[in-house]
C-alpha atoms as a PDB file:
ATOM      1  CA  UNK A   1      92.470  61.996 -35.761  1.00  0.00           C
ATOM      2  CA  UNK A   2      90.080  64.870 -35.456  1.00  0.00           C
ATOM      3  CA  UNK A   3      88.629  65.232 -31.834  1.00  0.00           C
ATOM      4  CA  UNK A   4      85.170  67.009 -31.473  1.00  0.00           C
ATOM      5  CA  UNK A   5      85.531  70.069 -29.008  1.00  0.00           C
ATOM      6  CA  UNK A   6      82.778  68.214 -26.703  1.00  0.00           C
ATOM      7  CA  UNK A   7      84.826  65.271 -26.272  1.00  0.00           C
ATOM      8  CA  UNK A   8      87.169  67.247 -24.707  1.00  0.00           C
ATOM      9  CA  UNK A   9      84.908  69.078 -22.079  1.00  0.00           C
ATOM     10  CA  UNK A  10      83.783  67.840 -18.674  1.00  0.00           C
ATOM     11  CA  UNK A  11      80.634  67.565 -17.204  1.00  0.00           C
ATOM     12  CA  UNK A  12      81.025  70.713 -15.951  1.00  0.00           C
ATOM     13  CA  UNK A  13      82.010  72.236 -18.791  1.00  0.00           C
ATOM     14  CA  UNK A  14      79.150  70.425 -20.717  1.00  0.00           C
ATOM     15  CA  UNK A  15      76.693  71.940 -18.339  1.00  0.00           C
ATOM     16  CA  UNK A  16      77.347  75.067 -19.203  1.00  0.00           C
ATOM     17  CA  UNK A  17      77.722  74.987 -22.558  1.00  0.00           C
ATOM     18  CA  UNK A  18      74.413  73.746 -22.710  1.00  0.00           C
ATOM     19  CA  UNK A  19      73.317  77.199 -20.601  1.00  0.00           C
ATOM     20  CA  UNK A  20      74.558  78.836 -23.344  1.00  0.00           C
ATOM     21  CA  UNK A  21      72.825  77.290 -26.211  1.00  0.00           C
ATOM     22  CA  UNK A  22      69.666  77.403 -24.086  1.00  0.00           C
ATOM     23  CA  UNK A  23      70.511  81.626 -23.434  1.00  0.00           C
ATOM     24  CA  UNK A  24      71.024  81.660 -27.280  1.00  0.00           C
ATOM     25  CA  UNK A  25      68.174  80.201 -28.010  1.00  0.00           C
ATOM     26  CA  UNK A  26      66.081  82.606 -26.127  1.00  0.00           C
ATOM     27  CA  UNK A  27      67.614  85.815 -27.508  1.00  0.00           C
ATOM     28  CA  UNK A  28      66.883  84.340 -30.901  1.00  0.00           C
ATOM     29  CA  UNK A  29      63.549  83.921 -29.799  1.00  0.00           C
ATOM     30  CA  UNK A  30      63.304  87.239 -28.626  1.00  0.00           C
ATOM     31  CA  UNK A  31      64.387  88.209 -32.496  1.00  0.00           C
ATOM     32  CA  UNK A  32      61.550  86.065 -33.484  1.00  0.00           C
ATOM     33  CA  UNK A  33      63.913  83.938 -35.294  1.00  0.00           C
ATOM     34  CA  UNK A  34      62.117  81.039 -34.684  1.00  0.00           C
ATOM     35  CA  UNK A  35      64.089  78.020 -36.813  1.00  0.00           C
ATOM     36  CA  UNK A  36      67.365  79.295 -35.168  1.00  0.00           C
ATOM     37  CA  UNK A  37      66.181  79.311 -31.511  1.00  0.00           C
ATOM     38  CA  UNK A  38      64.451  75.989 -32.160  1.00  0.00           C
ATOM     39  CA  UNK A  39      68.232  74.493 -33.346  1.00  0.00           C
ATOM     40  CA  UNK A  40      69.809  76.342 -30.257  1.00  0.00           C
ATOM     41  CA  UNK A  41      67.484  74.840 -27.594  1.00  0.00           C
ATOM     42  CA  UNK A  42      67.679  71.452 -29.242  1.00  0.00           C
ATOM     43  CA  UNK A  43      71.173  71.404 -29.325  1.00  0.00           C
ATOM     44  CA  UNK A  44      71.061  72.459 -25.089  1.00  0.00           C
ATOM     45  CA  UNK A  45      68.604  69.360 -25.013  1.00  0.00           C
ATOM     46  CA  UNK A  46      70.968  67.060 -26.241  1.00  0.00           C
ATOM     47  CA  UNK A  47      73.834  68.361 -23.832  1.00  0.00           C
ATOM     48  CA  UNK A  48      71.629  67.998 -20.781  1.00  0.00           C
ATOM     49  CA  UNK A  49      69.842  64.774 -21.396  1.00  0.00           C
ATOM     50  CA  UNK A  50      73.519  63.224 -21.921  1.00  0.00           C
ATOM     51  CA  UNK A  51      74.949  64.436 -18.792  1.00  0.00           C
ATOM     52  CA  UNK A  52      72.000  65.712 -16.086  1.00  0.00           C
ATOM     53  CA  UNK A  53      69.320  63.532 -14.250  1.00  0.00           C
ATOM     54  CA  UNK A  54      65.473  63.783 -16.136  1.00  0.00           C
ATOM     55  CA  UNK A  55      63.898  65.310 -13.619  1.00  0.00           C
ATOM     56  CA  UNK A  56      67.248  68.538 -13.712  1.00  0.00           C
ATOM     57  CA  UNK A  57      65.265  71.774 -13.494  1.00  0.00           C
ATOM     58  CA  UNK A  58      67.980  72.922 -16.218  1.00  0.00           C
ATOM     59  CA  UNK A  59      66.271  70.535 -18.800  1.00  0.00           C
ATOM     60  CA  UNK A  60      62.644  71.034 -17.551  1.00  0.00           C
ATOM     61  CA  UNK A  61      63.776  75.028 -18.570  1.00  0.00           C
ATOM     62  CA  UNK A  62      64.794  74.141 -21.894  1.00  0.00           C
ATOM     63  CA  UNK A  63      61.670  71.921 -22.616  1.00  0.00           C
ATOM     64  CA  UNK A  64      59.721  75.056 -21.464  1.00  0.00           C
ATOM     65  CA  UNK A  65      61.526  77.529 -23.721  1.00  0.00           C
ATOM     66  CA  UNK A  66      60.680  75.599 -26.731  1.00  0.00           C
ATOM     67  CA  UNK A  67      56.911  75.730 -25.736  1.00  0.00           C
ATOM     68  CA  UNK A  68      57.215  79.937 -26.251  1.00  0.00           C
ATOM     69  CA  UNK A  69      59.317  79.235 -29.143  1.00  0.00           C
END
């Protein structure tokens, strides 16, 4: 039985992970690498909408980030 890595994390863990895919994300952006910062703040989106409230600040920051994307 292969176990993903994120099953094993808790929310706390989860929360943080998802900072840094969202910090990833922006450096790429910085790099103009624009497909790979898209995929990094995406995959922070998914993190946070599973495990934080809609209205977290933390998610209305990665919604942002794509907007400069």
């Amino acid at each position: 039985m292969i176990i993903h890595p994120l099953h094993i994390l808790n929310r706390f863990q989860h929360q943080y992970l998802g900072s840094c895919y969202n910090n990833t994300a922006l450096i790429y952006g910085f790099l103009d690498d624009c497909n790979t910062a898209l995929s990094f703040s995406l995959k922070a989106i998914a993190i946070w909408e599973e495990i934080l409230d809609d209205k977290h600040p933390d998610l209305g920051t990665a919604y942002g980030n794509i907007i400069h994307i």
